[in-house]
N, C-alpha and C. Protein backbone atom coordinates (compact mmCIF):
# COMPACT_ATOMS: atom_id res chain seq x y z
N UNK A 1 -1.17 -6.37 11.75
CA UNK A 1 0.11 -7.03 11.55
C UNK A 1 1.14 -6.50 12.54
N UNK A 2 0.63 -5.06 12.90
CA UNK A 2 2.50 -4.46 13.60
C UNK A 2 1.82 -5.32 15.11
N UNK A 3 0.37 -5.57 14.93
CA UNK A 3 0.06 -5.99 16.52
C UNK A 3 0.33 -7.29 16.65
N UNK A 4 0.19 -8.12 16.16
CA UNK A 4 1.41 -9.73 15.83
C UNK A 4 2.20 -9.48 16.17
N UNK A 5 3.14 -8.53 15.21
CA UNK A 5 4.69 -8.45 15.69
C UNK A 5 5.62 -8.24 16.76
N UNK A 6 4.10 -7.40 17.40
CA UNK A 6 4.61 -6.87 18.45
C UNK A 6 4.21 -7.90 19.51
N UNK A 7 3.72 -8.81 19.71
CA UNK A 7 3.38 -9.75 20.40
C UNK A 7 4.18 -11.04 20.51
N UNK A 8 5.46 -10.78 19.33
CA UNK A 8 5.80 -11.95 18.91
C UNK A 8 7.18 -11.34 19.91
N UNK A 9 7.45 -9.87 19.64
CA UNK A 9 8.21 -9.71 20.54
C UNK A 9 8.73 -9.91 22.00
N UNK A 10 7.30 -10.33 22.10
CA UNK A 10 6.99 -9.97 23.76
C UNK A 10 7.88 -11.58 24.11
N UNK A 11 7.29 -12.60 23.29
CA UNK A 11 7.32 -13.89 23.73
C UNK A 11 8.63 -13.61 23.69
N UNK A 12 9.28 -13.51 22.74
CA UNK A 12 10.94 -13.70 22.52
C UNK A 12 11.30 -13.16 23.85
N UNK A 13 11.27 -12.09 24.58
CA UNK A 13 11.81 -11.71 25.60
C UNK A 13 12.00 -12.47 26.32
N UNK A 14 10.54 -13.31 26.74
CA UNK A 14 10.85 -14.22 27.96
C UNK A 14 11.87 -15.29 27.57
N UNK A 15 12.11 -15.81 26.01
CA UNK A 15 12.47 -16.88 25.85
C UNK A 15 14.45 -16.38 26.50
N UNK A 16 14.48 -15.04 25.93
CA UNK A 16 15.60 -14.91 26.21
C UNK A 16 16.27 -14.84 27.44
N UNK A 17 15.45 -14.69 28.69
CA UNK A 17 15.87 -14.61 30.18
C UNK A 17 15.89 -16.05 30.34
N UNK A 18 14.94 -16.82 29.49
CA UNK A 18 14.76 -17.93 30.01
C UNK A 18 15.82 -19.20 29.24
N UNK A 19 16.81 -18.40 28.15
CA UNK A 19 17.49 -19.47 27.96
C UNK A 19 18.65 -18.88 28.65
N UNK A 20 19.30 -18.24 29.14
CA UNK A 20 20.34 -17.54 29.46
C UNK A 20 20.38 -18.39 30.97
N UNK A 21 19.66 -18.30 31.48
CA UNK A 21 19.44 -18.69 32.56
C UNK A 21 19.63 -20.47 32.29
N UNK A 22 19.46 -20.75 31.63
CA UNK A 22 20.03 -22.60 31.82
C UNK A 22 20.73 -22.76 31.28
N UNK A 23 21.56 -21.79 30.29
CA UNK A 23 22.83 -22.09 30.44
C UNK A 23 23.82 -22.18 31.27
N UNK A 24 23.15 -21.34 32.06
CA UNK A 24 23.89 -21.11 33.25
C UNK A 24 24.15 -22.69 34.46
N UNK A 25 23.01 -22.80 34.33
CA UNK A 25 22.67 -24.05 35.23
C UNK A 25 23.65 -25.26 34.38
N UNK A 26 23.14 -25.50 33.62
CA UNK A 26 24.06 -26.42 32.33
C UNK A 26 25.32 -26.65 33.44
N UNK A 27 26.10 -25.56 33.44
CA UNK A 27 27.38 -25.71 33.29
C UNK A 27 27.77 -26.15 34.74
N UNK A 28 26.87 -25.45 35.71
CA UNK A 28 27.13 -25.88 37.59
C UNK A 28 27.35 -27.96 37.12
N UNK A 29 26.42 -28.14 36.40
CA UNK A 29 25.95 -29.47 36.98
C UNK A 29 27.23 -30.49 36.69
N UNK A 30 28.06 -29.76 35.56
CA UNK A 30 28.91 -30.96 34.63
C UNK A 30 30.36 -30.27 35.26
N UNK A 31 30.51 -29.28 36.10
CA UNK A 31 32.10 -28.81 36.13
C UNK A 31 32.44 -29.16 37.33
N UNK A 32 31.67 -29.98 38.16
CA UNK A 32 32.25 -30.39 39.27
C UNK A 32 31.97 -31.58 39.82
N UNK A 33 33.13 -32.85 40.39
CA UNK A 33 32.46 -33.83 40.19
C UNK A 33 32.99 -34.22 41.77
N UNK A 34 32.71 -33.56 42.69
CA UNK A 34 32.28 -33.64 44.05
C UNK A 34 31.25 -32.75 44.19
N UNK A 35 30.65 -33.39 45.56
CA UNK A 35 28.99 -32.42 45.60
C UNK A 35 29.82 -31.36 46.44
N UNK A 36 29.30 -30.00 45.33
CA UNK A 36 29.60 -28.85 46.14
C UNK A 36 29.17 -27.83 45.37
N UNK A 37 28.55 -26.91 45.71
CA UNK A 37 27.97 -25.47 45.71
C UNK A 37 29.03 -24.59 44.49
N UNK A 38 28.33 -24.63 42.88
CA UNK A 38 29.11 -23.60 42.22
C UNK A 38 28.19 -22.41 41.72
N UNK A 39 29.00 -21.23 40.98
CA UNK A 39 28.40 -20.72 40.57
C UNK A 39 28.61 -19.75 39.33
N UNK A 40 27.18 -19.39 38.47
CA UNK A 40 28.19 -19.22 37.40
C UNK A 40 27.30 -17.24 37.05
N UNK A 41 28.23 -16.46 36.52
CA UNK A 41 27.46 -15.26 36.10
C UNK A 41 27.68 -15.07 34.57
N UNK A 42 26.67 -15.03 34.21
CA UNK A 42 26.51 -14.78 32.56
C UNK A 42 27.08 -13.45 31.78
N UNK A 43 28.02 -13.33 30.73
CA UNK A 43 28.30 -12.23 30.61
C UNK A 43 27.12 -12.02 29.51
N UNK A 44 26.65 -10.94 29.53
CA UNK A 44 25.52 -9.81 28.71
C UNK A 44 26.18 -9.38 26.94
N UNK A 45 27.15 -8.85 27.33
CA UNK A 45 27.94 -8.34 26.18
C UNK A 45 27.94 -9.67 25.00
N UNK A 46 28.50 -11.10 25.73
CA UNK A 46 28.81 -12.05 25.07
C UNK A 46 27.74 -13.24 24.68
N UNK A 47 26.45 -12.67 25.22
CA UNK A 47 25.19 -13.80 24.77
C UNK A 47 24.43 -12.99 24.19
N UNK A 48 24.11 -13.95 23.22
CA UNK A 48 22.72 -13.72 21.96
C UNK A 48 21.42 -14.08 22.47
N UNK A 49 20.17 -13.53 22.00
CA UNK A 49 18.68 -13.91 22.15
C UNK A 49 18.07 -13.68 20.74
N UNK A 50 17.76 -14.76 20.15
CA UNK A 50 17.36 -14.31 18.77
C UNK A 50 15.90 -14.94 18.97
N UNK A 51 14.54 -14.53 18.38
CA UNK A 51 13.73 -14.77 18.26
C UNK A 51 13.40 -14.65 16.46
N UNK A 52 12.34 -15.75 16.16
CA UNK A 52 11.06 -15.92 14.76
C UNK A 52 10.15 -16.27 14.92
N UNK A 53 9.48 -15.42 14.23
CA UNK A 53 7.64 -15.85 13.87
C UNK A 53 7.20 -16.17 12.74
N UNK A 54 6.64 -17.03 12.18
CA UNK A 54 5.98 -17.53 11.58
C UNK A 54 5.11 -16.85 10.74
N UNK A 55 4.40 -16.27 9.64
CA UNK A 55 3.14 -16.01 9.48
C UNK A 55 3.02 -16.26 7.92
N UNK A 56 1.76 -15.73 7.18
CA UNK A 56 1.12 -16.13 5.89
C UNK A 56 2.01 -15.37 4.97
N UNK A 57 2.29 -14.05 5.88
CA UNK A 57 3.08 -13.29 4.46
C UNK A 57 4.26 -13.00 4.67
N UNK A 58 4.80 -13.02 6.04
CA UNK A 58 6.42 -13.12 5.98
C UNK A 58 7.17 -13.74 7.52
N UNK A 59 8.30 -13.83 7.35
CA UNK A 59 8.89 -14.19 8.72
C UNK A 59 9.57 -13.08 9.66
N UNK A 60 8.93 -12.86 11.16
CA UNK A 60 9.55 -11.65 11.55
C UNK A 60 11.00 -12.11 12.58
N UNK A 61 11.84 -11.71 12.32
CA UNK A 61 13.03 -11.83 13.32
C UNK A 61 13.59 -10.66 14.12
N UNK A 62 14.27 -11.02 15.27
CA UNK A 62 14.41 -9.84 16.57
C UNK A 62 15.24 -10.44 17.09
N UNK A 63 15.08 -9.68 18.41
CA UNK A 63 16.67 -9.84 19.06
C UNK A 63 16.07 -8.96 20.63
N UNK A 64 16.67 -9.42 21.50
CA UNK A 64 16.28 -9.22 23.28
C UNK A 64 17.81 -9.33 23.85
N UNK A 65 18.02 -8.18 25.00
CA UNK A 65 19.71 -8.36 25.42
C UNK A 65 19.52 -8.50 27.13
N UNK A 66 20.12 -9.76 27.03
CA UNK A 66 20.72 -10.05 28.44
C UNK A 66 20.75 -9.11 28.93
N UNK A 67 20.69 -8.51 30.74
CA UNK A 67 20.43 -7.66 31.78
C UNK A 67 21.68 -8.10 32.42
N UNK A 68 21.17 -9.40 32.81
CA UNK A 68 22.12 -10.02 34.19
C UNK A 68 21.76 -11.40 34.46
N UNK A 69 22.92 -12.22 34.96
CA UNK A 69 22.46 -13.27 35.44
C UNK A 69 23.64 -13.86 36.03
N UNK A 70 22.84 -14.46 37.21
CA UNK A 70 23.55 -15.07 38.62
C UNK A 70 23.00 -16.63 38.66
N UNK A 71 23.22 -17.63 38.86
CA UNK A 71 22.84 -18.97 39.39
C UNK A 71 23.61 -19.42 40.01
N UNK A 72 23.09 -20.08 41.06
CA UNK A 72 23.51 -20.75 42.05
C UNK A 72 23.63 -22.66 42.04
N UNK A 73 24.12 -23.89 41.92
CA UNK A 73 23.69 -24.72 41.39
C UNK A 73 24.66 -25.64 42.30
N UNK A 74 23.69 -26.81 43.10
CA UNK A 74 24.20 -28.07 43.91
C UNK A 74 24.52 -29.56 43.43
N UNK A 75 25.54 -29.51 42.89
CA UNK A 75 25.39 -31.15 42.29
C UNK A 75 25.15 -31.98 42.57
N UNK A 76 25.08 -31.93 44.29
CA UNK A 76 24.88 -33.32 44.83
C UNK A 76 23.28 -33.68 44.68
N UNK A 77 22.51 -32.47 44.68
CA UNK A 77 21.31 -32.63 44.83
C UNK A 77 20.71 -32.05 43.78
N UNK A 78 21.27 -31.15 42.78
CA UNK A 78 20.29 -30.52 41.76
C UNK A 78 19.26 -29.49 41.95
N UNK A 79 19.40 -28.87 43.32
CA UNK A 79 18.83 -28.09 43.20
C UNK A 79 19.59 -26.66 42.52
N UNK A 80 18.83 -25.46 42.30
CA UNK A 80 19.79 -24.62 41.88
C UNK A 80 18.79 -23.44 42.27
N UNK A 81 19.32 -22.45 42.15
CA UNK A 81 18.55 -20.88 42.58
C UNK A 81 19.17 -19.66 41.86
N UNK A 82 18.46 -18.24 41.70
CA UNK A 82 19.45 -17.34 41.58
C UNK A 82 18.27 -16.50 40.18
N UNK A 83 18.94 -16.11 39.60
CA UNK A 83 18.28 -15.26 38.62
C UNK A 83 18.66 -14.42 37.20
N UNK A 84 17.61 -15.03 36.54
CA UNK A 84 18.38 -14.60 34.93
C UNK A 84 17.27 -13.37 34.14
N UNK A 85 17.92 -12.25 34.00
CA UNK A 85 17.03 -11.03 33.98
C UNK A 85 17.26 -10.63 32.27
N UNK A 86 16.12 -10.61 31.54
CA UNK A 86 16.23 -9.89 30.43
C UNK A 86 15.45 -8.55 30.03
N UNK A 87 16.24 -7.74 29.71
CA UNK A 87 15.47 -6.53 29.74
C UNK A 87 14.46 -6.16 28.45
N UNK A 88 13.72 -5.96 29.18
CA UNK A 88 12.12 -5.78 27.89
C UNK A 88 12.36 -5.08 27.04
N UNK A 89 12.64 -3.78 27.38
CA UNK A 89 12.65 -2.55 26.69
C UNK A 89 13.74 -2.64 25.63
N UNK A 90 14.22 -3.78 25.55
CA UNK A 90 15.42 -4.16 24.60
C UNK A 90 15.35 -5.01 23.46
N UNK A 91 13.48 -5.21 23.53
CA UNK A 91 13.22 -6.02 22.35
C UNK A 91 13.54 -5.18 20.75
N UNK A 92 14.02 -5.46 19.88
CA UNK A 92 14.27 -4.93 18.05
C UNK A 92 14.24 -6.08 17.46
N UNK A 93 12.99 -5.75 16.53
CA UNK A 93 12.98 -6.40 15.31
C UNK A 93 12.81 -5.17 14.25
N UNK A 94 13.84 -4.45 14.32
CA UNK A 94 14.55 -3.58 13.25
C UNK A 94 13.51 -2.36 12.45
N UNK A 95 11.96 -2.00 13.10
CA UNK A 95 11.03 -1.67 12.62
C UNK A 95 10.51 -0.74 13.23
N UNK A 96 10.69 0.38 13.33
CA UNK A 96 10.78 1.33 14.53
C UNK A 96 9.51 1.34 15.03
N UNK A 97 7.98 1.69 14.28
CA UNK A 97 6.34 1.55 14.48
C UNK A 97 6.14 0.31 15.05
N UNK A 98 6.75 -0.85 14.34
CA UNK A 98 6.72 -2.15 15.55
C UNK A 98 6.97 -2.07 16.45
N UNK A 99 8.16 -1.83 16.83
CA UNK A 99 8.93 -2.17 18.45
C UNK A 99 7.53 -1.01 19.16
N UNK A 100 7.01 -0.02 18.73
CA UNK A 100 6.66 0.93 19.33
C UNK A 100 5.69 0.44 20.25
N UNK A 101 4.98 -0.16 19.56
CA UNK A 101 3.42 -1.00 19.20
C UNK A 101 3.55 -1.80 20.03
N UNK A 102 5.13 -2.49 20.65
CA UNK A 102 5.49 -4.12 21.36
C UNK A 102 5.31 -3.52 22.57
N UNK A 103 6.21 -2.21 22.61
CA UNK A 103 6.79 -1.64 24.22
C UNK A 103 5.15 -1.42 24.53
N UNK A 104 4.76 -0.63 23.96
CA UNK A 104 3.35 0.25 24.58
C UNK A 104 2.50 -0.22 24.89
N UNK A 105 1.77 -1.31 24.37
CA UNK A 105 0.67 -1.69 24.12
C UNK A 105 1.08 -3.44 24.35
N UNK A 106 1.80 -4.51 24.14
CA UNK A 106 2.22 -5.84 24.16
C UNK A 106 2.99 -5.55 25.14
N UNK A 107 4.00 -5.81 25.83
CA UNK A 107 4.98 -5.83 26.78
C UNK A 107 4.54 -5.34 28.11
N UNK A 108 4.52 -3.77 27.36
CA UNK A 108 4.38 -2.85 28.70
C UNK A 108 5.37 -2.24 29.43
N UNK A 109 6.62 -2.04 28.53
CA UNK A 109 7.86 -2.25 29.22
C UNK A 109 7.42 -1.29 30.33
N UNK A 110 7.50 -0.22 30.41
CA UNK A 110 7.52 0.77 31.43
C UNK A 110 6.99 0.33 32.64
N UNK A 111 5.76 -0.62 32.55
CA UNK A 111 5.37 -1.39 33.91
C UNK A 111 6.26 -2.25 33.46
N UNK A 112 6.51 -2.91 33.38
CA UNK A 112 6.95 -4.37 33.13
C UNK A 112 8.18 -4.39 32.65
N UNK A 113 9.54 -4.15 33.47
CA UNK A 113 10.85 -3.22 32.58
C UNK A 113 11.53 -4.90 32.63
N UNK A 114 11.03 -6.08 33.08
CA UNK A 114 12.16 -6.87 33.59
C UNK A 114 11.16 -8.14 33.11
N UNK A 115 12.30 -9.09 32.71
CA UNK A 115 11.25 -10.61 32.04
C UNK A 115 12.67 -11.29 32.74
N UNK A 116 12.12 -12.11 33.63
CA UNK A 116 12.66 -13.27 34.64
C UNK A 116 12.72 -14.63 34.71
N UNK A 117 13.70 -15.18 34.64
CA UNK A 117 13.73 -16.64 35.17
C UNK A 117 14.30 -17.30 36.22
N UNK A 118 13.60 -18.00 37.13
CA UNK A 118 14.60 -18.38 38.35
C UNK A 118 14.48 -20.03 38.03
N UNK A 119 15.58 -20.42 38.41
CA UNK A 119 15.82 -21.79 38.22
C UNK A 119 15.76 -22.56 39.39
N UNK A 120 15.37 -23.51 39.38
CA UNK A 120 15.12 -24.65 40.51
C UNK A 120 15.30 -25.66 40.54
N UNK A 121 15.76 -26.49 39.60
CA UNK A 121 16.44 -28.39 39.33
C UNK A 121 17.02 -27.98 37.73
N UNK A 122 18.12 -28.93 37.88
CA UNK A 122 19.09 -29.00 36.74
C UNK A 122 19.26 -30.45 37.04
N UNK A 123 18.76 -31.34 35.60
CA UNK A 123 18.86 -33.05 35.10
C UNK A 123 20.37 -32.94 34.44
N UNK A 124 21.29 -33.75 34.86
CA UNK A 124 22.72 -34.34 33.84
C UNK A 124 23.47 -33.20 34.46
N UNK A 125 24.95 -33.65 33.63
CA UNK A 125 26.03 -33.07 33.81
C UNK A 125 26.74 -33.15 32.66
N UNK A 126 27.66 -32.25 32.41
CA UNK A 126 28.55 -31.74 31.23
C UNK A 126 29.63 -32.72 31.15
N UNK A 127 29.26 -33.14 30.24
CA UNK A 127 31.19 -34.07 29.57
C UNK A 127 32.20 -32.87 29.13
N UNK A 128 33.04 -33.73 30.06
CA UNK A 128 34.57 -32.40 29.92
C UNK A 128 34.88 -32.78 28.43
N UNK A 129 34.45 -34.08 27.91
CA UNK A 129 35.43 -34.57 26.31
C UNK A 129 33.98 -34.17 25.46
N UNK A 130 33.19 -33.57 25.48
CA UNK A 130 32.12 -33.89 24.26
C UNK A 130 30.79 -32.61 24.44
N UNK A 131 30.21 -32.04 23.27
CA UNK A 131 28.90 -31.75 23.60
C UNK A 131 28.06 -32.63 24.92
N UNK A 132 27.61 -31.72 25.60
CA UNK A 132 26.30 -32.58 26.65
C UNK A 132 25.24 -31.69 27.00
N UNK A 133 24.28 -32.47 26.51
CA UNK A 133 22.52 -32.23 27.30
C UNK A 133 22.36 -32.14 28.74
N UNK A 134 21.44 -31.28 29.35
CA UNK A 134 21.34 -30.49 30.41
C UNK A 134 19.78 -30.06 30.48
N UNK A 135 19.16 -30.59 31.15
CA UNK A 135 17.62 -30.00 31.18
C UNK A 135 17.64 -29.18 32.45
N UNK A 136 17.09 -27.79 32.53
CA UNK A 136 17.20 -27.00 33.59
C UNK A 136 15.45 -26.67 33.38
N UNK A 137 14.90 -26.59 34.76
CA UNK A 137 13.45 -26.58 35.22
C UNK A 137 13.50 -25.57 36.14
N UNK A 138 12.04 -24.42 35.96
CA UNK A 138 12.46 -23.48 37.05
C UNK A 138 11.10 -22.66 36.50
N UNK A 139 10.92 -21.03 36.91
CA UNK A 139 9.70 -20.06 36.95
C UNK A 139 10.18 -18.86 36.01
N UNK A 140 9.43 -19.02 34.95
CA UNK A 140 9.40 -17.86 34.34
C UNK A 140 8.41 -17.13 34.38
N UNK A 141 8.91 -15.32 34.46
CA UNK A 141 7.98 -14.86 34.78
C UNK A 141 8.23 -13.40 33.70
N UNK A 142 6.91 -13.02 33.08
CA UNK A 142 7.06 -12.27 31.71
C UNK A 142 5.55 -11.66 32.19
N UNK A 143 5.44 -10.22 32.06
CA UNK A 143 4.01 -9.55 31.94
C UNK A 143 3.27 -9.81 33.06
N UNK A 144 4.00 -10.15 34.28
CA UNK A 144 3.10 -10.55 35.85
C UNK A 144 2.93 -11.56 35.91
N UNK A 145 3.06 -12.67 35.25
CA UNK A 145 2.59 -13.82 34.94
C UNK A 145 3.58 -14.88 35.20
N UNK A 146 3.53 -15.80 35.77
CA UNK A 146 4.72 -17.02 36.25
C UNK A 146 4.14 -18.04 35.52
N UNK A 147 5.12 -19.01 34.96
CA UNK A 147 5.05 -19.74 33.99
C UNK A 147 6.55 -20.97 34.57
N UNK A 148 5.61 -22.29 34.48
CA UNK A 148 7.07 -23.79 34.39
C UNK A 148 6.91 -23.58 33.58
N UNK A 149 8.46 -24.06 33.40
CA UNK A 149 9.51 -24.31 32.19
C UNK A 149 10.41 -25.46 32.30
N UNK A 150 11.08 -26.09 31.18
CA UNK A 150 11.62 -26.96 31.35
C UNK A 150 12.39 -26.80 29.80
N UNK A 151 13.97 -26.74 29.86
CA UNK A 151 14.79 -26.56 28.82
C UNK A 151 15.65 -26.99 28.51
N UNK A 152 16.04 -27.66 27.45
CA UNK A 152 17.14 -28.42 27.23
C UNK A 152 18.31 -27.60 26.69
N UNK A 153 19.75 -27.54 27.25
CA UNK A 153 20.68 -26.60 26.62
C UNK A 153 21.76 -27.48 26.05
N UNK A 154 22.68 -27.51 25.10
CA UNK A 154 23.70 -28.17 24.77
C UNK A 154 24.84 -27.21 25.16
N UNK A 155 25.50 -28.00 25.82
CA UNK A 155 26.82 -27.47 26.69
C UNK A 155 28.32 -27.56 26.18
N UNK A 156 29.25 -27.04 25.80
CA UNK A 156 30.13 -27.30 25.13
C UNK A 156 31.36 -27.38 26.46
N UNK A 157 31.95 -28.09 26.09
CA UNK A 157 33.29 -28.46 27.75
C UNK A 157 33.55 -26.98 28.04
N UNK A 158 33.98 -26.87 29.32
CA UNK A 158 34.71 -25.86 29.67
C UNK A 158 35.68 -25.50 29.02
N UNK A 159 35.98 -23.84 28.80
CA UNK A 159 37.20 -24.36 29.38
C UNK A 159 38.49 -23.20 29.82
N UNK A 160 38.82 -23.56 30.78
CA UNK A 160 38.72 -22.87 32.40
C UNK A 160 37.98 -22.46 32.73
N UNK A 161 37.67 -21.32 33.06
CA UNK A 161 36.24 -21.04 34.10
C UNK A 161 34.95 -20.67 33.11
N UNK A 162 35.41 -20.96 31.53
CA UNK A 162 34.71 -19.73 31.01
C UNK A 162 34.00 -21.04 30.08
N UNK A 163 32.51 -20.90 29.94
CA UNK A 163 31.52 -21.90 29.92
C UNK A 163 30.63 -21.27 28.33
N UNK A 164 30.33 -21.99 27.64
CA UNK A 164 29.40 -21.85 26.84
C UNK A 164 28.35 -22.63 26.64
N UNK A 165 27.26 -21.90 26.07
CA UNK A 165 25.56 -23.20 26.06
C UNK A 165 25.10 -22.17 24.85
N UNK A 166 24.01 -23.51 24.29
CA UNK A 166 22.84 -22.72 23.58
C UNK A 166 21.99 -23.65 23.87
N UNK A 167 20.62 -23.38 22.99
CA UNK A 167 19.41 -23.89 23.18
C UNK A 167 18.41 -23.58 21.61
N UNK A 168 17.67 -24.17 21.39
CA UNK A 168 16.78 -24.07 20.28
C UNK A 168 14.82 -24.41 20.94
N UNK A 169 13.99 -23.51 20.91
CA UNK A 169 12.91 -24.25 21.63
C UNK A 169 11.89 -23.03 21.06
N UNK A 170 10.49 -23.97 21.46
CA UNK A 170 9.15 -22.74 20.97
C UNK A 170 8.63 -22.55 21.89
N UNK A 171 8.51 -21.32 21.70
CA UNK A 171 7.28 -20.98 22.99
C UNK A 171 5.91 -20.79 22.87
N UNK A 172 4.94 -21.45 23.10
CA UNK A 172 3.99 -21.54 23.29
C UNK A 172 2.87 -20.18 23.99
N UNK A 173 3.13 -19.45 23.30
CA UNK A 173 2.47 -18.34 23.89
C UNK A 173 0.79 -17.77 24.27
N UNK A 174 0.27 -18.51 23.05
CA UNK A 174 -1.10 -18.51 23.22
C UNK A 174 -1.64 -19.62 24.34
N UNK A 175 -0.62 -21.13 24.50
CA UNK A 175 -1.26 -22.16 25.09
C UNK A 175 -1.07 -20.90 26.82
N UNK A 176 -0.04 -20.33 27.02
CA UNK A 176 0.36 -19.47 28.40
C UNK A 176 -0.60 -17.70 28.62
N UNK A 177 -1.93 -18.19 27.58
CA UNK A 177 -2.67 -16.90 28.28
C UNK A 177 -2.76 -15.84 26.96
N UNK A 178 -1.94 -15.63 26.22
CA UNK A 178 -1.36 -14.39 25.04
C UNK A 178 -1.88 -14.47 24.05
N UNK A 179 -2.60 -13.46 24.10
CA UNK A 179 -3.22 -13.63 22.60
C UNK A 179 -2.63 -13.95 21.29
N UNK A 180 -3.69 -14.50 20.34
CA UNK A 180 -2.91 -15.04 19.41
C UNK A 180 -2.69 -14.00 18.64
N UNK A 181 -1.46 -14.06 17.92
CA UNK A 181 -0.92 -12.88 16.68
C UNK A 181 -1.66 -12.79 15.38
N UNK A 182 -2.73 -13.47 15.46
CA UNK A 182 -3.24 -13.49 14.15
C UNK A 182 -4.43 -12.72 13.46
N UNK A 183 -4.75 -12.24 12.71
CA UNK A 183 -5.79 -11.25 12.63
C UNK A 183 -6.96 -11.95 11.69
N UNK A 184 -7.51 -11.01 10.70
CA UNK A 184 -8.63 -11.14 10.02
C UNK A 184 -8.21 -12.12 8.21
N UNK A 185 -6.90 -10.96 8.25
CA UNK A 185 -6.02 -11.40 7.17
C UNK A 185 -4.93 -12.28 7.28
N UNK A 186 -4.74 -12.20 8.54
CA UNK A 186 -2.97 -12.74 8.34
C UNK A 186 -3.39 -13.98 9.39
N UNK A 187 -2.64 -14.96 9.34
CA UNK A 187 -2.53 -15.84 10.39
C UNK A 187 -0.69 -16.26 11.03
N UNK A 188 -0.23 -15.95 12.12
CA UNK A 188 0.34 -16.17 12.23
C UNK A 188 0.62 -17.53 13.60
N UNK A 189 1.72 -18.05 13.44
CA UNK A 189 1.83 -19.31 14.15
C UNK A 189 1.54 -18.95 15.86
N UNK A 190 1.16 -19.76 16.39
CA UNK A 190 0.84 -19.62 17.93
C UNK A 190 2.24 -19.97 18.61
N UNK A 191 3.29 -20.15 18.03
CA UNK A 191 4.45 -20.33 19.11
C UNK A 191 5.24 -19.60 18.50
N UNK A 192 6.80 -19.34 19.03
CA UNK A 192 7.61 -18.19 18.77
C UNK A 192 9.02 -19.05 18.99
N UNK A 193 10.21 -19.24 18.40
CA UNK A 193 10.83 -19.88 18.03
C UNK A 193 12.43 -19.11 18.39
N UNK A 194 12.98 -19.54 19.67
CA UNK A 194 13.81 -18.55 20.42
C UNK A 194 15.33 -19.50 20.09
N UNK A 195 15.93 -18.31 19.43
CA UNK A 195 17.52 -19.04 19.59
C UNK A 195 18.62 -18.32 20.53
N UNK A 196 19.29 -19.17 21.61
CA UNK A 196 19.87 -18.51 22.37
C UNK A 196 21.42 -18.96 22.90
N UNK A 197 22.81 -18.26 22.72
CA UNK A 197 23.74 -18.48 22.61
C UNK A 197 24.24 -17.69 23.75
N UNK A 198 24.54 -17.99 25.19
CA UNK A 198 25.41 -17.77 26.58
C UNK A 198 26.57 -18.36 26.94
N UNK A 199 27.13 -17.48 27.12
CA UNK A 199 28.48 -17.02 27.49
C UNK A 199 28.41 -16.96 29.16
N UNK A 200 29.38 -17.57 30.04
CA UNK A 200 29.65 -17.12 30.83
C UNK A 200 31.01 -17.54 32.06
N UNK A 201 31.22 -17.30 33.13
CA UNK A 201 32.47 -17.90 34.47
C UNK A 201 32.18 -18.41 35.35
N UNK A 202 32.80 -19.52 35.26
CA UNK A 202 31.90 -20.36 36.45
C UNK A 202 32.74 -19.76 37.69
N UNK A 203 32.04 -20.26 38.95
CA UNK A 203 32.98 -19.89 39.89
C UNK A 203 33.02 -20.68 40.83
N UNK A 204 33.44 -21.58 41.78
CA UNK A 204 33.27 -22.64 42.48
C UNK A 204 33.45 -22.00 44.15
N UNK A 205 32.05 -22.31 44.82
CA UNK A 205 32.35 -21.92 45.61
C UNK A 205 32.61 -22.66 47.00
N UNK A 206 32.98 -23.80 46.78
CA UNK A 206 33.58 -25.09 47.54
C UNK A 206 32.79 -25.64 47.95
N UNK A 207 33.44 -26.86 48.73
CA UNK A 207 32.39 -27.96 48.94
C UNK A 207 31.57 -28.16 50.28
N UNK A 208 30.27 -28.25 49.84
CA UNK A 208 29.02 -28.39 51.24
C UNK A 208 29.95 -28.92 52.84
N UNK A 209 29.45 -28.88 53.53
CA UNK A 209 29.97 -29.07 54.85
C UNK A 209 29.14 -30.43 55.41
């Protein structure tokens, strides 16, 4: 069971670099409505990563903390670049023999101190008057391993430079290589269920030439 848990951890990590990171994108696409080069940095302090698992005898919940994050994002064209870093070694689900079990043996933090997402196309743009949808597509990369992605964030208006998003999504961890969490006794679900709430400033860095 602590070896589930600790596996369940692992996934949450990536989910959390990997929603932080389109929020980010989210916000390039809808705050500017000439084509031109913005950019936004995520504050750490002010975004959440919540992860759940599923299983026969209980539900495990945790938590992963933002590192850093930079994106770069072109409206005219949608492309976007840059990097959203969550730090491993920062997985808690409140259980001290768990987390132990996640770092050491699941994760790896000590090799593996950094779970990454780089972004590469952002679909739609942000309504200044309303919630708006935002699909951001790009490489996640968790345990050596690179992984597409594709995420939908709901974007709330600006406002001034200072941007908010979340996201709701599962991760599929066993379909991406990871063993399943489930044992002899216990069965637990094959995906991992990431909630993620970013904060961040956009910054505009004027228009293409």
């Amino acid at each position: 069971m602590r070896t589930w848990l600790s596996r369940t951890l692992a996934r949450s990590a990536c989910s959390v670099a990997y929603a932080a990171l389109v929020f980010a994108i989210l916000i390039f696409s809808g705050s500017t409505t000439h084509a031109q080069e913005s950019a936004v940095n995520l504050d750490p302090a002010q975004s959440t990563i919540e992860f759940t698992l599923d299983s026969t005898l209980h539900t495990v919940h945790g938590t992963f903390k933002l590192k850093s994050g930079h994106i770069s994002f072109d409206s005219a064209t949608g492309k976007a670049s840059g990097e959203i870093i969550v730090d491993a070694a920062s997985g808690d689900s409140d259980n001290e023999s768990r987390d132990k079990k996640m770092h050491q043996q699941i994760l790896e933090s000590q090799k593996y101190p950094e779970i990454v997402f780089t972004p590469q196309h952002v679909k739609g743009a942000v309504n200044p008057q309303g919630v708006s949808q935002v699909e951001v597509s790009g490489i996640f990369r968790i345990h050596g391993q690179d992984h597409d992605i594709t995420m939908v964030f709901a974007v709330q208006p600006p406002t001034g430079d200072k941007v908010k998003a979340s996201t709701h999504f599962s991760l599929p961890y066993v379909q991406w290589g990871i063993k399943s969490a489930s044992t002899f006794l216990l069965h637990a679900s094959d995906t991992v269920e990431i909630e993620v709430h970013a904060s961040g400033q956009l910054i505009p860095t004027g228009p293409h030439r």
